[in-house]
N, C-alpha and C. Protein backbone atom coordinates (compact mmCIF):
# COMPACT_ATOMS: atom_id res chain seq x y z
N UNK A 1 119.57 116.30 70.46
CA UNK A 1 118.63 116.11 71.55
C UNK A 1 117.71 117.32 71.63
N UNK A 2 116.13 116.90 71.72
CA UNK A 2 115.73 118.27 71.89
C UNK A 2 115.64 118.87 73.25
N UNK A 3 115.36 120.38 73.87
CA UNK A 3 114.97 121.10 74.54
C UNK A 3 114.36 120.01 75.44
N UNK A 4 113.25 119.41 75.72
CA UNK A 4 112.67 118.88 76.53
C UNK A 4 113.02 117.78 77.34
N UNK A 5 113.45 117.15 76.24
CA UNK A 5 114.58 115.94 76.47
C UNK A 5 115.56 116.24 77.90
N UNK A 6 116.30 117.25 77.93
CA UNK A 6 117.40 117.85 78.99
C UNK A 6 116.75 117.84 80.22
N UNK A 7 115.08 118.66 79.91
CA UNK A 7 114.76 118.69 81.72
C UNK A 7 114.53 117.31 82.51
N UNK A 8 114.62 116.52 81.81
CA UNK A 8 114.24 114.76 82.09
C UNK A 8 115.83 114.00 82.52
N UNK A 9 116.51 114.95 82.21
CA UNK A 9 118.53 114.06 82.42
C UNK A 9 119.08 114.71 83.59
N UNK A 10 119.36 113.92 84.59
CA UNK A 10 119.86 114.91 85.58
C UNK A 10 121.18 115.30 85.16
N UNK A 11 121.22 116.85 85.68
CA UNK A 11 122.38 117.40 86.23
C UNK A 11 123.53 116.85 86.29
N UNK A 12 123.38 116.52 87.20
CA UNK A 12 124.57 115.48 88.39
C UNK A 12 125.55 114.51 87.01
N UNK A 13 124.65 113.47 86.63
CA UNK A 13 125.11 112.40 86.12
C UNK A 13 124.63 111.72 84.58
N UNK A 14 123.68 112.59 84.44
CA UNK A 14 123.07 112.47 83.16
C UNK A 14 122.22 111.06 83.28
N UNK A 15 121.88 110.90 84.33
CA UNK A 15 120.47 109.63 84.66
C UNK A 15 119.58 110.28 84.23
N UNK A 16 118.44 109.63 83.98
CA UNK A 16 116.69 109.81 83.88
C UNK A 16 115.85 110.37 85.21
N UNK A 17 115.88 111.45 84.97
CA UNK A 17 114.81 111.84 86.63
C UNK A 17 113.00 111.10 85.84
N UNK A 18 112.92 110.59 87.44
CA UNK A 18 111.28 110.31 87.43
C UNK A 18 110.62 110.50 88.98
N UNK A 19 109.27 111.04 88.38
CA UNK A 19 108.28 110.98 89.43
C UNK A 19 108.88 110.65 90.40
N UNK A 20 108.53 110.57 91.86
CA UNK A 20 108.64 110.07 93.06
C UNK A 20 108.36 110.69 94.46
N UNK A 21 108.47 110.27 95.24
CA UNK A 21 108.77 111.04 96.76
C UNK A 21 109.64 110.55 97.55
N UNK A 22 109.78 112.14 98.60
CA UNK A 22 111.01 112.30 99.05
C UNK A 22 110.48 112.46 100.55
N UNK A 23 111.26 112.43 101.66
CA UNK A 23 110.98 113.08 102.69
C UNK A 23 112.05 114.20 103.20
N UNK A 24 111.56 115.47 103.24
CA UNK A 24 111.94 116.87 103.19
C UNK A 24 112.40 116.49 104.63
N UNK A 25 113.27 116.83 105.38
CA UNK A 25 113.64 117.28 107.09
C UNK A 25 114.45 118.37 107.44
N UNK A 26 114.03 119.24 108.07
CA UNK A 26 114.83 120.65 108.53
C UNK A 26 115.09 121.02 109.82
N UNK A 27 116.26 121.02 110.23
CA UNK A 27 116.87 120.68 111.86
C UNK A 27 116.87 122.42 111.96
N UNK A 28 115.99 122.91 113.11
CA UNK A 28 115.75 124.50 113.42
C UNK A 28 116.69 124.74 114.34
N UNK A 29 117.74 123.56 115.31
CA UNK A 29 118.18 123.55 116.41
C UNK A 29 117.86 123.19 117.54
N UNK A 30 116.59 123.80 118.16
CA UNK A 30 115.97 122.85 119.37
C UNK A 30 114.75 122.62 118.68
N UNK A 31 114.58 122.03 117.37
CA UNK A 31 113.56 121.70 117.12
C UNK A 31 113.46 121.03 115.60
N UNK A 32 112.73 120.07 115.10
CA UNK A 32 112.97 119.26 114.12
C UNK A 32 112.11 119.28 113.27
N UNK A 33 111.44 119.39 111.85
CA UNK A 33 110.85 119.33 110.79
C UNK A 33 110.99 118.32 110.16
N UNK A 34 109.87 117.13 109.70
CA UNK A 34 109.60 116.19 108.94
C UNK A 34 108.56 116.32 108.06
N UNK A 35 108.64 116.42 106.91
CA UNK A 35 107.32 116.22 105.91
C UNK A 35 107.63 115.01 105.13
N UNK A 36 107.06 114.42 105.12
CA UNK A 36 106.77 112.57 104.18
C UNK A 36 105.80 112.88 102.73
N UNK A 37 106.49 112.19 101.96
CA UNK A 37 105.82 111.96 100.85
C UNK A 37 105.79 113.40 100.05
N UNK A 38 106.64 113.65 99.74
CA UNK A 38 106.81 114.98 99.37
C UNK A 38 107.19 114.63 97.69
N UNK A 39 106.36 115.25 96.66
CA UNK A 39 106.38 115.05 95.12
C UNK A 39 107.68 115.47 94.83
N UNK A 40 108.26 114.39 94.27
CA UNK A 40 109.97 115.29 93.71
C UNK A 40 110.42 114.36 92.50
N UNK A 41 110.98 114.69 91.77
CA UNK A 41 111.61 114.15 90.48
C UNK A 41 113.50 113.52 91.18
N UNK A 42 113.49 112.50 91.05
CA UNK A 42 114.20 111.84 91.67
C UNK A 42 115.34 110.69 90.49
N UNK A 43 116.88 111.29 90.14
CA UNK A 43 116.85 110.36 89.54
C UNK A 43 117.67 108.89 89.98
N UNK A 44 117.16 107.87 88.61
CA UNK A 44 117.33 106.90 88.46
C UNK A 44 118.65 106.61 88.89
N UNK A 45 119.92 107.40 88.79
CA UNK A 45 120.58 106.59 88.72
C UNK A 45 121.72 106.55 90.18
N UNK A 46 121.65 108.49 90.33
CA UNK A 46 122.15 108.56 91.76
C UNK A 46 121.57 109.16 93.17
N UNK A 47 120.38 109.57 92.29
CA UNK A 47 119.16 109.37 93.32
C UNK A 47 119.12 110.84 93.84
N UNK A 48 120.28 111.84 93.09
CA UNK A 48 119.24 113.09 93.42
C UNK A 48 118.07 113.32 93.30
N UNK A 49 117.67 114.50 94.33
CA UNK A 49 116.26 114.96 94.39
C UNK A 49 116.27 116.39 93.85
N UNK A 50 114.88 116.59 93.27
CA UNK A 50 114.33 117.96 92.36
C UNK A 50 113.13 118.49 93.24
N UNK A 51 112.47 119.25 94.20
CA UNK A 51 111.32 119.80 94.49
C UNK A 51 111.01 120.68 93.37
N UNK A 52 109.56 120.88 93.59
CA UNK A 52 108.92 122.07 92.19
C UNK A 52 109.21 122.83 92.86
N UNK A 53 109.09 124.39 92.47
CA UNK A 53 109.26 125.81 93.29
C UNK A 53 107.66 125.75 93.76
N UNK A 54 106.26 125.24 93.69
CA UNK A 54 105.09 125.22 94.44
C UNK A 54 105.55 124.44 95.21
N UNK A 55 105.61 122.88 95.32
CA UNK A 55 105.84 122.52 96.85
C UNK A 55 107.17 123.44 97.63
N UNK A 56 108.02 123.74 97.08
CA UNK A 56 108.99 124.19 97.93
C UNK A 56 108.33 125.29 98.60
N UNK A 57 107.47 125.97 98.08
CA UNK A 57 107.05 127.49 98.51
C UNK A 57 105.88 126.71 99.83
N UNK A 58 105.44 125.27 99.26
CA UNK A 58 104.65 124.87 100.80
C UNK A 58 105.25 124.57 101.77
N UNK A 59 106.88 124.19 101.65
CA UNK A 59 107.22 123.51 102.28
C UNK A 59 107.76 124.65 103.72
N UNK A 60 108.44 125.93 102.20
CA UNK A 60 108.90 126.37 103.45
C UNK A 60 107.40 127.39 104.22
N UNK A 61 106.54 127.55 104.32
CA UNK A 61 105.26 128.19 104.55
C UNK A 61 105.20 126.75 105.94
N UNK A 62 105.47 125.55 105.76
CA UNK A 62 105.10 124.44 107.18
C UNK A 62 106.58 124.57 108.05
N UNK A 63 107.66 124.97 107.58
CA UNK A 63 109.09 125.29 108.49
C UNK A 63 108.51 126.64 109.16
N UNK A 64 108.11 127.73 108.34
CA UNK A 64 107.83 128.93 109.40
C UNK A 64 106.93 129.05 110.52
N UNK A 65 105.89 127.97 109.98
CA UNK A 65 104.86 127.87 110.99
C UNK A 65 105.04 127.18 112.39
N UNK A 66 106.22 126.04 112.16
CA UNK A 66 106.50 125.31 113.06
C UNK A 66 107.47 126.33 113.88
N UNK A 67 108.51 127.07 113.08
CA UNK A 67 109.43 127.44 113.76
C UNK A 67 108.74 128.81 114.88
N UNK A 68 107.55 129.47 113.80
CA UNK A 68 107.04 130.59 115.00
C UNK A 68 106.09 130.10 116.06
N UNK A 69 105.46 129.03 115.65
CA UNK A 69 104.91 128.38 117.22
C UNK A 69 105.68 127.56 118.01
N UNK A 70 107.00 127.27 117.58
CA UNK A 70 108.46 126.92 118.49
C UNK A 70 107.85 125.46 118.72
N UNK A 71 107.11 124.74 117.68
CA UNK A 71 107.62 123.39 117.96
C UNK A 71 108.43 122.35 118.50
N UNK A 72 108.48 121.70 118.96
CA UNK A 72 110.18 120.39 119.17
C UNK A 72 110.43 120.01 118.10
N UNK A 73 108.73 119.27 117.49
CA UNK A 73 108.67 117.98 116.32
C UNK A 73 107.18 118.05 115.67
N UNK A 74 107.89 118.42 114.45
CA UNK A 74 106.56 118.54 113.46
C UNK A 74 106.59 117.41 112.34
N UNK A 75 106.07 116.65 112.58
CA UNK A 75 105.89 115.73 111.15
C UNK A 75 104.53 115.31 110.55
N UNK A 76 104.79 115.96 109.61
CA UNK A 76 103.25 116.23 108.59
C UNK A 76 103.79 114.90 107.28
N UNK A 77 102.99 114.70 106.08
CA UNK A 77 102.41 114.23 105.34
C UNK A 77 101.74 114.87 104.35
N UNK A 78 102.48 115.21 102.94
CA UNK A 78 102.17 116.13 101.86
C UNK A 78 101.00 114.86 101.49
């Protein structure tokens, strides 16, 4: 198998990750985080999820923002 081949097999179970979206949610305690449609490699067979390290670095950049203006409920849309 080559090198490239592997980043395409999940982990978990050795399924096929593909394209997809996810919806990210982060419970702050008195306050809740939703982002929809979030790009993630998702696989086929048991349905783990993969974020890139760029969306993750957006994601958590929309948790800090919510959490320092002390939101309730933030739900955004990547």
């Amino acid at each position: 198998m080559k090198t490239g081949e592997n980043k395409n097999l999940c982990p978990m179970c050795g399924g096929r990750k593909v394209e997809g979206k996810t919806v990210y949610s982060v419970d702050l305690g008195n306050s809740l985080v939703v982002v929809r449609n979030v790009v993630a490699q998702i696989c086929e067979q048991c349905g783990e999820e993969w974020i890139s390290d760029q969306n993750a670095k957006e994601l958590e950049h929309i948790v800090e923002e919510a959490r320092r203006e002390k939101r309730q409920v933030e739900i955004m849309t990547m």
